[in-house]
PDB file of N, CA and C in Angstrom:
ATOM      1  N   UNK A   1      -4.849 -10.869 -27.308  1.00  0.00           N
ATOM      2  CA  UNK A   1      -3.831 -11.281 -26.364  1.00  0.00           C
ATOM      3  C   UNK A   1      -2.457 -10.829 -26.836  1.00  0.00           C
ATOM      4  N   UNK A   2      -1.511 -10.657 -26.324  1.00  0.00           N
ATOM      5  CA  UNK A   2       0.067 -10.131 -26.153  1.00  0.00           C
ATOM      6  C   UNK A   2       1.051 -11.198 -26.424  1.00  0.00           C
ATOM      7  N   UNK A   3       1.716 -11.078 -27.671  1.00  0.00           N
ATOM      8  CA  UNK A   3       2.305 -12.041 -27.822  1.00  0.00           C
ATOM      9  C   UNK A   3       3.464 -12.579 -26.558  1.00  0.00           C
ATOM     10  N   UNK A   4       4.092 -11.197 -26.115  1.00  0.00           N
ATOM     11  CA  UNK A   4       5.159 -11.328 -25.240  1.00  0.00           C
ATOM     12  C   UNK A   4       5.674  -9.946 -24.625  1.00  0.00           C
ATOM     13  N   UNK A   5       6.354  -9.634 -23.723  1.00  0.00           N
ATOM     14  CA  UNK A   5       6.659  -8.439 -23.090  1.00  0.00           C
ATOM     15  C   UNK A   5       6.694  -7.147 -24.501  1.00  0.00           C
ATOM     16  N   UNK A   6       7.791  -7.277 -25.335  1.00  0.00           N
ATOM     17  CA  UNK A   6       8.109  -6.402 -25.905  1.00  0.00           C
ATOM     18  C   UNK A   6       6.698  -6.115 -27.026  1.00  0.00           C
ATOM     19  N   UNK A   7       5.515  -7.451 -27.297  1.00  0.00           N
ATOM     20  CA  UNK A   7       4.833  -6.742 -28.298  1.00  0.00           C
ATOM     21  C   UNK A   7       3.506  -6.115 -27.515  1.00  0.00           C
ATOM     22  N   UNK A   8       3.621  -6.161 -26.160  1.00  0.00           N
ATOM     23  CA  UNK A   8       2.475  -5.971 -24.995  1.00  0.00           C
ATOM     24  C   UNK A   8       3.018  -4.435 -24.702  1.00  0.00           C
ATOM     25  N   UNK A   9       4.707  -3.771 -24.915  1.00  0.00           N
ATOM     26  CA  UNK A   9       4.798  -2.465 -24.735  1.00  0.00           C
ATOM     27  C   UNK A   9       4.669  -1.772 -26.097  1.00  0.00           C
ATOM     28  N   UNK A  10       4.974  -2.495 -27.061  1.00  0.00           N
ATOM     29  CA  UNK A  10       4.450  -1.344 -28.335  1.00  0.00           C
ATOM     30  C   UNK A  10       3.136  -1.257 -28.768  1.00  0.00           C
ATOM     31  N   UNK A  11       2.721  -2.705 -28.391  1.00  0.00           N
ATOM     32  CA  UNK A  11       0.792  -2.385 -28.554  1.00  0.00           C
ATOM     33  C   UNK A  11       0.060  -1.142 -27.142  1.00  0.00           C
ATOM     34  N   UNK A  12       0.340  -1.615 -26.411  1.00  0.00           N
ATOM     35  CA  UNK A  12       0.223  -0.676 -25.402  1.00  0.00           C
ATOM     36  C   UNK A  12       0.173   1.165 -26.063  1.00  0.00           C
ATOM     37  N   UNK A  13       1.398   1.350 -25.940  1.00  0.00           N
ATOM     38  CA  UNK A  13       2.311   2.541 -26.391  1.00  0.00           C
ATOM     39  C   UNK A  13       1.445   3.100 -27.691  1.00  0.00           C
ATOM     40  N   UNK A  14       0.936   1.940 -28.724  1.00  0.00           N
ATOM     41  CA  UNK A  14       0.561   2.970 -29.878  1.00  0.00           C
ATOM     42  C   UNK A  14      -1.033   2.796 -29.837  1.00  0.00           C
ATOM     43  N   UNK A  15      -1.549   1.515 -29.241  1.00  0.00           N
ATOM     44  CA  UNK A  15      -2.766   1.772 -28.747  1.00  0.00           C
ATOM     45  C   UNK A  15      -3.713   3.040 -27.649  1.00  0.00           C
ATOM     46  N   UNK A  16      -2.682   2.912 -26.983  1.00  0.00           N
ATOM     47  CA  UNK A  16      -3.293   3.512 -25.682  1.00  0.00           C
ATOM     48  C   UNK A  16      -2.452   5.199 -25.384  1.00  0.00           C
ATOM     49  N   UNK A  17      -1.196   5.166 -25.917  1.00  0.00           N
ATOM     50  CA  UNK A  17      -0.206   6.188 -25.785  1.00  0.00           C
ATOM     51  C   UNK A  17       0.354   5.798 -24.487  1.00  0.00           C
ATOM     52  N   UNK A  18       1.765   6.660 -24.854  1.00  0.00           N
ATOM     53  CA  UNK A  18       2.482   6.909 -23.498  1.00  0.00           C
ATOM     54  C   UNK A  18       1.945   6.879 -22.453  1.00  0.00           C
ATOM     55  N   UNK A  19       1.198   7.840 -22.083  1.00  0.00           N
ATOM     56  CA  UNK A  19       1.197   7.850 -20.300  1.00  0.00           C
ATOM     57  C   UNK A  19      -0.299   6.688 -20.176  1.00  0.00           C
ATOM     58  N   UNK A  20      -0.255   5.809 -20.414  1.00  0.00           N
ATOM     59  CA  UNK A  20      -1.231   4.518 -20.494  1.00  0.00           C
ATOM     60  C   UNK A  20      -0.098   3.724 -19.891  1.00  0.00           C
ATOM     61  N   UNK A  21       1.075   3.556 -19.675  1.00  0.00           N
ATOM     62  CA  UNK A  21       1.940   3.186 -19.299  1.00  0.00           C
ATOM     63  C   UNK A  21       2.374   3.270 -17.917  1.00  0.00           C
ATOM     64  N   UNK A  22       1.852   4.494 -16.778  1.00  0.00           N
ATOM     65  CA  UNK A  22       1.881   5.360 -15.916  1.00  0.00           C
ATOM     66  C   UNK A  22       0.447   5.266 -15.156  1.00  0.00           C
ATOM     67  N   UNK A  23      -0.703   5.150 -15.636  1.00  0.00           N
ATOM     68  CA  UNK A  23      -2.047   4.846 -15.177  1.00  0.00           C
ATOM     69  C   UNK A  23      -2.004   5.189 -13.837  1.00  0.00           C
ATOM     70  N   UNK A  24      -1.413   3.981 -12.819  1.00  0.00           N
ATOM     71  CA  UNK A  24      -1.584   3.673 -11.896  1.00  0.00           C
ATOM     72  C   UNK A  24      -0.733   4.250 -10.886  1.00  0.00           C
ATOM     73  N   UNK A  25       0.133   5.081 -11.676  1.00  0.00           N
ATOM     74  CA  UNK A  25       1.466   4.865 -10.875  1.00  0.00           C
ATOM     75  C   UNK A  25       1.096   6.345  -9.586  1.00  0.00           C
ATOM     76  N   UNK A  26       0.422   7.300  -9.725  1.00  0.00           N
ATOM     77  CA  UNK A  26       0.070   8.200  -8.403  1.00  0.00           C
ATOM     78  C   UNK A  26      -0.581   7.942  -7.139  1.00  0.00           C
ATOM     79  N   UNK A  27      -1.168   6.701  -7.409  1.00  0.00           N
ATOM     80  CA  UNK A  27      -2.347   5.492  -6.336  1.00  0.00           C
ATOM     81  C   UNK A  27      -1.628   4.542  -5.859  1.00  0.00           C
ATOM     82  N   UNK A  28      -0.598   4.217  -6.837  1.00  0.00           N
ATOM     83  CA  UNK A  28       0.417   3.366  -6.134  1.00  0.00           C
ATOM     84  C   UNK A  28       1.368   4.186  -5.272  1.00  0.00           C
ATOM     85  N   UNK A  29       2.018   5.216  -5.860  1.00  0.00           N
ATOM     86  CA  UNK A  29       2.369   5.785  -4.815  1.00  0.00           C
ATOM     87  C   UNK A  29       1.904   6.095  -3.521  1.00  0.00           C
ATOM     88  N   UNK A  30       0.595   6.811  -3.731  1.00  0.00           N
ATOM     89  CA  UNK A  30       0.106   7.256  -2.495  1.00  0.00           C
ATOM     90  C   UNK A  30      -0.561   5.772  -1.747  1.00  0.00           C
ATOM     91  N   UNK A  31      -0.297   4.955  -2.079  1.00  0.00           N
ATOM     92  CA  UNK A  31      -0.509   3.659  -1.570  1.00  0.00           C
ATOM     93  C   UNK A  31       1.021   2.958  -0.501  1.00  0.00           C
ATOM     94  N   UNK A  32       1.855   3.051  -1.216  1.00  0.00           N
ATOM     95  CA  UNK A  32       3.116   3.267  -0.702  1.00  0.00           C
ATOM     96  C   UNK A  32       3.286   3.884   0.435  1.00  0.00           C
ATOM     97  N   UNK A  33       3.144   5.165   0.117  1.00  0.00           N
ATOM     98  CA  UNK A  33       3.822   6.038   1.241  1.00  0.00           C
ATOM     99  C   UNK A  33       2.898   5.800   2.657  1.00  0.00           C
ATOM    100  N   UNK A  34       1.476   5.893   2.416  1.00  0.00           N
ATOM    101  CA  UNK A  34       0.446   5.188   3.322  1.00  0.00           C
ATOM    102  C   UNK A  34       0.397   4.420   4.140  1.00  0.00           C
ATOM    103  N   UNK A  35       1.409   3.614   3.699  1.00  0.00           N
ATOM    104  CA  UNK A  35       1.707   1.514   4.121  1.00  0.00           C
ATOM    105  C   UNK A  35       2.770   2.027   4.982  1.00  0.00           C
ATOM    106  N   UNK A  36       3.634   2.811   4.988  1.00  0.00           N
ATOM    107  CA  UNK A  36       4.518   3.267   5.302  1.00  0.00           C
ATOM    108  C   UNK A  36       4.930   3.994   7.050  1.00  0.00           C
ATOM    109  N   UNK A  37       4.008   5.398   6.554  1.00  0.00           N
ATOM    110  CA  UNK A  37       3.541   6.327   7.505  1.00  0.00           C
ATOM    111  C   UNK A  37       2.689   5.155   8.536  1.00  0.00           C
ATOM    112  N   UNK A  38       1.942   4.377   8.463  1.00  0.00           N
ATOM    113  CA  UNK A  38       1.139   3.443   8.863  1.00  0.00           C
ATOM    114  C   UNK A  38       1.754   2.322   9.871  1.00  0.00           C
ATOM    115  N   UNK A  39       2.643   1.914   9.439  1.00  0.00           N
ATOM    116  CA  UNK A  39       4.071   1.187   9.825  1.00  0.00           C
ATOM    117  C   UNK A  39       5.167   1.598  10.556  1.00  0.00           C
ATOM    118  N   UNK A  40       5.743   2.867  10.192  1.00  0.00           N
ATOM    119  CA  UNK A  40       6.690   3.093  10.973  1.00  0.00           C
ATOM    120  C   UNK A  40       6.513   4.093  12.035  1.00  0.00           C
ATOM    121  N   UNK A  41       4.642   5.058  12.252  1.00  0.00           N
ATOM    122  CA  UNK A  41       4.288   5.599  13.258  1.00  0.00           C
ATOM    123  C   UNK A  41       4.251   4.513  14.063  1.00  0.00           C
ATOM    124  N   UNK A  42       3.208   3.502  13.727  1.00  0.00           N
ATOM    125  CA  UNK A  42       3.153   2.863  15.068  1.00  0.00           C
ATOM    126  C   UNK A  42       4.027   1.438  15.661  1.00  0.00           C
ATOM    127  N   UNK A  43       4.887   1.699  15.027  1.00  0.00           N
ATOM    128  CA  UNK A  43       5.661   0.470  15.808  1.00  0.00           C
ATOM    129  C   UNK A  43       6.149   0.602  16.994  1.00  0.00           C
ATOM    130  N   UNK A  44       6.969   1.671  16.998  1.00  0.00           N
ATOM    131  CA  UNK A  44       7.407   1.960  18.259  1.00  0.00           C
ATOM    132  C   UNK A  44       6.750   2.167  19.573  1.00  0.00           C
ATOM    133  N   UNK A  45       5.423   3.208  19.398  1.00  0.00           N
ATOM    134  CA  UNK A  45       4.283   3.256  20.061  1.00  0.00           C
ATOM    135  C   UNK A  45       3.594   1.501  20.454  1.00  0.00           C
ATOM    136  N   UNK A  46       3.582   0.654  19.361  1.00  0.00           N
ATOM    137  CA  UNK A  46       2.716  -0.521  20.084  1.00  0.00           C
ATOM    138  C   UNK A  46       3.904  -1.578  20.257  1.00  0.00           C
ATOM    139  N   UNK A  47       5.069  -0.963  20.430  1.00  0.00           N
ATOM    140  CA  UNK A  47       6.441  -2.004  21.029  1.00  0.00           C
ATOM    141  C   UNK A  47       6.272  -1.666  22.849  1.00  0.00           C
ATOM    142  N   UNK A  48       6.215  -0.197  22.801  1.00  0.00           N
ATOM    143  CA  UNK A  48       6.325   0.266  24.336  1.00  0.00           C
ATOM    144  C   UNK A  48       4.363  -0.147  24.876  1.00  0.00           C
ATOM    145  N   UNK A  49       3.369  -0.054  23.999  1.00  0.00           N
ATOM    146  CA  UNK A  49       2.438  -0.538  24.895  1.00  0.00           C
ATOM    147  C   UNK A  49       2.065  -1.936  24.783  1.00  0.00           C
ATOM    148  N   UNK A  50       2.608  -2.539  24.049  1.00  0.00           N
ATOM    149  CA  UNK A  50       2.262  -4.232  24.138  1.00  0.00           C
ATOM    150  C   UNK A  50       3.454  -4.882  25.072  1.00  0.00           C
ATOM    151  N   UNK A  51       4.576  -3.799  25.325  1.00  0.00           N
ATOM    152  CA  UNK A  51       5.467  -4.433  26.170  1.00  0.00           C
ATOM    153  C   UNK A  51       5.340  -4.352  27.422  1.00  0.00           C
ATOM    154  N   UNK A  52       4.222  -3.381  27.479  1.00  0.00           N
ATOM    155  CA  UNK A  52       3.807  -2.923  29.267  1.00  0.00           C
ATOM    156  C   UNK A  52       2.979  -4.158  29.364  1.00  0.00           C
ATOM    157  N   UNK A  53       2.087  -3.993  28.660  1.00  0.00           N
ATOM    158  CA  UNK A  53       0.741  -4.780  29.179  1.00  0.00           C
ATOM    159  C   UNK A  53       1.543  -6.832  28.502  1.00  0.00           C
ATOM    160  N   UNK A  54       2.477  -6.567  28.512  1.00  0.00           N
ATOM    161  CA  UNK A  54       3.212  -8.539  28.444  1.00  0.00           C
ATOM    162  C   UNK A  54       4.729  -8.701  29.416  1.00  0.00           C
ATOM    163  N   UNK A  55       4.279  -7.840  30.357  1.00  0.00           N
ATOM    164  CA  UNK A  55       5.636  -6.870  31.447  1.00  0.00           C
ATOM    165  C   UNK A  55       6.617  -7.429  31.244  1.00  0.00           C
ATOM    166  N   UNK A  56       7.051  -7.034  30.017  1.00  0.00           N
ATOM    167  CA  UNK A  56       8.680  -7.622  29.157  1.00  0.00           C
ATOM    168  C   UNK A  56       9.487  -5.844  29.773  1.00  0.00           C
ATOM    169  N   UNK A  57      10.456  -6.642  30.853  1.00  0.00           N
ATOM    170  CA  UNK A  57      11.301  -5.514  31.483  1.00  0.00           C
ATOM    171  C   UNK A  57      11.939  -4.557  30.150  1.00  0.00           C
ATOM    172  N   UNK A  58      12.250  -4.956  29.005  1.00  0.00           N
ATOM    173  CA  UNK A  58      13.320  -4.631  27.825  1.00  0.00           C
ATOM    174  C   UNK A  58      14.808  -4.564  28.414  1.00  0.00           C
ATOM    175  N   UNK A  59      15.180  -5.817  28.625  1.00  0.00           N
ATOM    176  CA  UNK A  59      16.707  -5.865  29.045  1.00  0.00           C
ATOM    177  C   UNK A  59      17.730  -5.198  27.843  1.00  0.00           C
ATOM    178  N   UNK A  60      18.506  -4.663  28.480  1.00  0.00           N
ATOM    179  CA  UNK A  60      19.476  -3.856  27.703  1.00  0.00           C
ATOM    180  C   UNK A  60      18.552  -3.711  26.300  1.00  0.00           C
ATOM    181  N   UNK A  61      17.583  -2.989  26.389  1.00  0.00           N
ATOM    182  CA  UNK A  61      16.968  -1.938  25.794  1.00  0.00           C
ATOM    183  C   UNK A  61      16.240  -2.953  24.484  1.00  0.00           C
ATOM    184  N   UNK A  62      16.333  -4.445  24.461  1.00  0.00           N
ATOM    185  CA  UNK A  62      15.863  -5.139  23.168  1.00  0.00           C
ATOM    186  C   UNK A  62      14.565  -5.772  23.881  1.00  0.00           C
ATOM    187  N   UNK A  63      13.506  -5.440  23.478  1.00  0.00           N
ATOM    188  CA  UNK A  63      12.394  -6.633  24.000  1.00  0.00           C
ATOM    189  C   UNK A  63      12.508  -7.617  23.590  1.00  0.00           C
ATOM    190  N   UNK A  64      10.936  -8.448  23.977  1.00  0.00           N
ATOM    191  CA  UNK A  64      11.643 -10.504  24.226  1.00  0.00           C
ATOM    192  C   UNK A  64      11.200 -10.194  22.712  1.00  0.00           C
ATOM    193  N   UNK A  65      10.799 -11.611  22.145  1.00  0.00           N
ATOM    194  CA  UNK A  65      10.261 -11.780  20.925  1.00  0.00           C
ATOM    195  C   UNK A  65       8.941 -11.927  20.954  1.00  0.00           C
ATOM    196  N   UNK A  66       7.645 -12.039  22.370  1.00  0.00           N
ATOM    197  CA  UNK A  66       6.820 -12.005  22.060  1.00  0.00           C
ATOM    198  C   UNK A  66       6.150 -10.224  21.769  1.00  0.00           C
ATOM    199  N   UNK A  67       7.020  -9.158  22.536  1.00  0.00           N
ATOM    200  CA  UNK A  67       6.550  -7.934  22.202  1.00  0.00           C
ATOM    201  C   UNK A  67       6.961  -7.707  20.542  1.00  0.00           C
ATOM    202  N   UNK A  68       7.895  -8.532  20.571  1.00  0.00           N
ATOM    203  CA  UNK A  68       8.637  -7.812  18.963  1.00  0.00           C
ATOM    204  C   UNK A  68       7.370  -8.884  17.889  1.00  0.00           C
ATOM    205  N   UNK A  69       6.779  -9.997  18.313  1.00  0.00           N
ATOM    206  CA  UNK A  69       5.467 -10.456  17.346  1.00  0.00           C
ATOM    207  C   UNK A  69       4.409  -9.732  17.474  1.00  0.00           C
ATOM    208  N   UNK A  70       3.898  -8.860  18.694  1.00  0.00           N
ATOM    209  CA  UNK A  70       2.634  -8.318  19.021  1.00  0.00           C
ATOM    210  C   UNK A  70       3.185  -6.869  18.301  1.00  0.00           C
ATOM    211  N   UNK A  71       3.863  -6.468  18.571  1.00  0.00           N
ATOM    212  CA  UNK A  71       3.866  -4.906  17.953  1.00  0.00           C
ATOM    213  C   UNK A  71       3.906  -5.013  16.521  1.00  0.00           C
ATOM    214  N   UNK A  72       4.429  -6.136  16.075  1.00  0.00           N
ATOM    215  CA  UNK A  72       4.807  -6.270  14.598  1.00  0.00           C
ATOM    216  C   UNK A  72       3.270  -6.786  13.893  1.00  0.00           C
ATOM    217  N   UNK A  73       2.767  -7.223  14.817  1.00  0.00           N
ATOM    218  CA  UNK A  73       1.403  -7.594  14.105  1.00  0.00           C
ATOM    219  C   UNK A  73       0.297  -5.989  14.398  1.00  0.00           C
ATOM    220  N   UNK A  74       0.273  -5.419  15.326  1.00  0.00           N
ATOM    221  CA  UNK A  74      -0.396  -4.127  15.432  1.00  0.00           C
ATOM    222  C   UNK A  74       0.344  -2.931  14.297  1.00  0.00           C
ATOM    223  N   UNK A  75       1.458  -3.095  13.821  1.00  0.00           N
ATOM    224  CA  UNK A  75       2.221  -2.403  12.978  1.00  0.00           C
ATOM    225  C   UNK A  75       1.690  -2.702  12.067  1.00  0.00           C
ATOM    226  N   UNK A  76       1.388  -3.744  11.519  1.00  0.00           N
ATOM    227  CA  UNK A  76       1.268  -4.599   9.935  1.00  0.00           C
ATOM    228  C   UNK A  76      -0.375  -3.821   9.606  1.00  0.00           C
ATOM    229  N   UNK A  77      -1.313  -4.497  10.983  1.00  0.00           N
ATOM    230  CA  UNK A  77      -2.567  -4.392  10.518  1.00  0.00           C
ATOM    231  C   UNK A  77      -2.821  -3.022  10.329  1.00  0.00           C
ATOM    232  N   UNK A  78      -2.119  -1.869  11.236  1.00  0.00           N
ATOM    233  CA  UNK A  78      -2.496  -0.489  10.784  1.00  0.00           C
ATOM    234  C   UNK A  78      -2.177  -0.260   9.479  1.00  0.00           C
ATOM    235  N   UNK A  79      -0.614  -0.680   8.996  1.00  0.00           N
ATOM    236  CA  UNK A  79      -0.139   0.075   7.584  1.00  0.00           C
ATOM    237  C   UNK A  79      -1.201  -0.500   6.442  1.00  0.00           C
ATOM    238  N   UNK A  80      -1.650  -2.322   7.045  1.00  0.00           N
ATOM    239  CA  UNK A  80      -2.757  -2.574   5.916  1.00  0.00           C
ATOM    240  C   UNK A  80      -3.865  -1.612   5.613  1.00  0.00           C
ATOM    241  N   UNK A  81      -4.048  -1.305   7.439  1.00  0.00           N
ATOM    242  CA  UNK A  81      -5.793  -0.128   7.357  1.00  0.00           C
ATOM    243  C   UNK A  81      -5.628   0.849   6.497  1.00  0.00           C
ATOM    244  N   UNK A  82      -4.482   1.445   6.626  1.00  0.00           N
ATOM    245  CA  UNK A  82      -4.107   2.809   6.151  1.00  0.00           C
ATOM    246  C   UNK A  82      -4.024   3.153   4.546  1.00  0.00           C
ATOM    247  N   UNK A  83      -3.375   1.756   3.969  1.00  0.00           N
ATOM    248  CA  UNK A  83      -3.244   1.971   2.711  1.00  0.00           C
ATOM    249  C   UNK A  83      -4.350   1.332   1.421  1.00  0.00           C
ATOM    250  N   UNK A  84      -5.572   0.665   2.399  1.00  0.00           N
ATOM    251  CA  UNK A  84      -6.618  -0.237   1.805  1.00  0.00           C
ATOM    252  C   UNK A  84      -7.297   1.180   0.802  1.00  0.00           C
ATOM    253  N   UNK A  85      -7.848   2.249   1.091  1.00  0.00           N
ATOM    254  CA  UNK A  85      -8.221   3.256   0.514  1.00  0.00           C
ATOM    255  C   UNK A  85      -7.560   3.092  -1.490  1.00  0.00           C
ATOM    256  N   UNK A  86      -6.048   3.523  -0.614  1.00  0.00           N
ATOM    257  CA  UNK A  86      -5.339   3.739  -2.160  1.00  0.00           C
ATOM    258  C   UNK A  86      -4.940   2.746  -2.635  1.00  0.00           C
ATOM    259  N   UNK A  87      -5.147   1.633  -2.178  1.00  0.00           N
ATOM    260  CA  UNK A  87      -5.250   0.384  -2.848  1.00  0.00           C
ATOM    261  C   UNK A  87      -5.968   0.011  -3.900  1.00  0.00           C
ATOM    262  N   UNK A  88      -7.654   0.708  -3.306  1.00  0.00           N
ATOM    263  CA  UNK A  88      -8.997   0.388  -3.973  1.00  0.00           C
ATOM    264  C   UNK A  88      -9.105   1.488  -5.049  1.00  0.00           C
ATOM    265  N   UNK A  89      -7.928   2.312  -5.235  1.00  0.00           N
ATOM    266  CA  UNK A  89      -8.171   3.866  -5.871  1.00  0.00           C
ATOM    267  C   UNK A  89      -7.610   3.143  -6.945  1.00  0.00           C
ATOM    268  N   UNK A  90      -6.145   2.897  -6.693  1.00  0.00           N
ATOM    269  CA  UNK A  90      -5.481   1.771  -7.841  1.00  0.00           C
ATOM    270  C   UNK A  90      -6.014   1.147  -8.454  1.00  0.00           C
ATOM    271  N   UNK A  91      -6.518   0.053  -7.857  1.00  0.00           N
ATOM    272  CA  UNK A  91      -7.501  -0.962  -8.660  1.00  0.00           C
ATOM    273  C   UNK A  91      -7.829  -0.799  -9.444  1.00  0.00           C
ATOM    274  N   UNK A  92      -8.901   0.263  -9.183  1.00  0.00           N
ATOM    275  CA  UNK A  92      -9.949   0.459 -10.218  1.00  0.00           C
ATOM    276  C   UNK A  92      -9.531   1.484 -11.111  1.00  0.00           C
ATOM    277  N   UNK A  93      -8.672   2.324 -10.990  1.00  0.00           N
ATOM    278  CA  UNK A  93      -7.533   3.156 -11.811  1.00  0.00           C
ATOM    279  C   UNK A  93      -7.340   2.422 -12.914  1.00  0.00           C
ATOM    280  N   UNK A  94      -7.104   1.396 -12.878  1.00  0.00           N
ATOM    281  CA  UNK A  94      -5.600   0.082 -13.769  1.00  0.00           C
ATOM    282  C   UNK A  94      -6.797  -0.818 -14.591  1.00  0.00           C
ATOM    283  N   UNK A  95      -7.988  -0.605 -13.688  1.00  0.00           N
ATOM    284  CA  UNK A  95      -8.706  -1.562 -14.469  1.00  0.00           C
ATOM    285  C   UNK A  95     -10.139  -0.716 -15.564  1.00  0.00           C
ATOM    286  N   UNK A  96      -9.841   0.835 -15.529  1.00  0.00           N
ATOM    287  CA  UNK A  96     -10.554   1.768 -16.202  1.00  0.00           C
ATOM    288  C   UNK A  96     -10.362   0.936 -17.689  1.00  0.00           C
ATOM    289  N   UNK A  97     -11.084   1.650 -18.896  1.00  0.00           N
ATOM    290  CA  UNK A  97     -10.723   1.093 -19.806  1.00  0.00           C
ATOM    291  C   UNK A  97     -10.661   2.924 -20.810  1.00  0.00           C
ATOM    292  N   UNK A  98     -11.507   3.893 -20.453  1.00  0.00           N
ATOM    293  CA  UNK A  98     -11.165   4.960 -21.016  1.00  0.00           C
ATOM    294  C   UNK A  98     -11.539   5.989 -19.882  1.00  0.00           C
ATOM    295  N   UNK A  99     -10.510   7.441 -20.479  1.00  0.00           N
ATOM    296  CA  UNK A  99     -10.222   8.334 -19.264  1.00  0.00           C
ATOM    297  C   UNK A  99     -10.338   8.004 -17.953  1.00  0.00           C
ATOM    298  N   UNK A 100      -9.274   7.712 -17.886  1.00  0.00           N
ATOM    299  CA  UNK A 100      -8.646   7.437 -16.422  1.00  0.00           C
ATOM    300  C   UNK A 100      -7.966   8.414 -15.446  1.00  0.00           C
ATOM    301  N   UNK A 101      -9.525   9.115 -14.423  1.00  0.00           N
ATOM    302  CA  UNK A 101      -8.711   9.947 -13.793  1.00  0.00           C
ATOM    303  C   UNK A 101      -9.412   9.522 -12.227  1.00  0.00           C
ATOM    304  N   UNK A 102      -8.416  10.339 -11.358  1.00  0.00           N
ATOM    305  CA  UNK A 102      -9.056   9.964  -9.955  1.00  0.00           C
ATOM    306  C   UNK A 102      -9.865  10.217  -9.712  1.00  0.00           C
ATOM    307  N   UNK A 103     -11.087  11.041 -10.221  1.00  0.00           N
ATOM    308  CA  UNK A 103     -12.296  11.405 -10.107  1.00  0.00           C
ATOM    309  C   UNK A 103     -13.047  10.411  -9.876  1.00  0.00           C
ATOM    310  N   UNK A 104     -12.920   9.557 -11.132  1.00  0.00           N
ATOM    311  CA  UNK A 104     -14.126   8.582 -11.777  1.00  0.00           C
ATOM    312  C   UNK A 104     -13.967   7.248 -10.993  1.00  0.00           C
ATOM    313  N   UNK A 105     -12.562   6.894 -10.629  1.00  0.00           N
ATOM    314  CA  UNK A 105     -12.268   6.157  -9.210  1.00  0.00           C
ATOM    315  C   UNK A 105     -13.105   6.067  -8.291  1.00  0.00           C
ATOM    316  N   UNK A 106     -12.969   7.072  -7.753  1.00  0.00           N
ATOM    317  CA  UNK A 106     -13.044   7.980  -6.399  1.00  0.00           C
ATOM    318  C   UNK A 106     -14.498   7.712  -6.352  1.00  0.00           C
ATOM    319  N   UNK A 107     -15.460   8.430  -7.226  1.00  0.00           N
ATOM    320  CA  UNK A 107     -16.987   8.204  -6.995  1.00  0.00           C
ATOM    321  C   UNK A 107     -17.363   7.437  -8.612  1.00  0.00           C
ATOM    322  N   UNK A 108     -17.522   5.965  -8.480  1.00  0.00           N
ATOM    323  CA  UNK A 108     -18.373   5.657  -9.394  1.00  0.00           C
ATOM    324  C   UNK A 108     -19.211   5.659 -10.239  1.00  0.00           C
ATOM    325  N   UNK A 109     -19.793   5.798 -11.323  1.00  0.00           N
ATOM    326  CA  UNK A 109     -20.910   6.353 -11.964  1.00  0.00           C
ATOM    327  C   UNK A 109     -22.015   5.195 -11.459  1.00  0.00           C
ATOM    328  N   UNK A 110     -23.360   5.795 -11.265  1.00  0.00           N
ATOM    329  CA  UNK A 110     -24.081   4.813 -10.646  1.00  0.00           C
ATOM    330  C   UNK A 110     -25.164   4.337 -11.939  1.00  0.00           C
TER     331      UNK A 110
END
């Protein structure tokens, strides 16, 4: 066990080396950007079709608040769909214990 932050980065660091430090960090990214692209394609798209089909006129161009909860919930659940992949890539990335590459992620040893 780790006594505390600073003896959890030098055990780390001389145990494991530098980029043991970094592991995760390309899965998180591409986890990121995922959540993202996921989110800000379709908001707009399920603002204008959840606002048709809840015939919210959009007065001076702001919908009511029930299109702005329905699109925001069709927004959410895509960026979740989208980024569950590199989520699960992460995971199991962070929780490798030797050579850690996206390969061994990716397809399991059976």
């Amino acid at each position: 066990n780790y006594k505390n932050v600073v003896n959890t980065f030098v055990r780390v660091t001389t145990e494991e080396g530098v980029g043991s430090l970094y592991k995760g960090m390309i899965p998180n990214i591409l986890r990121g950007m995922a959540m993202n692209v996921g989110m800000l394609a379709c908001y707009d798209q399920a603002k204008e079709v959840s606002g048709n089909l809840l015939g919210d006129p959009f007065e001076d161009g702001q919908p009511r608040l029930t299109t702005k909860l329905a699109s925001s919930a069709i927004a959410g659940f895509t960026a979740a769909l989208f980024s569950i992949p590199f989520d699960l890539m992460k995971s199991r990335l962070m929780n490798m214990r030797k050579d850690p590459s996206l390969e061994k992620c990716l397809i399991p040893e059976l």
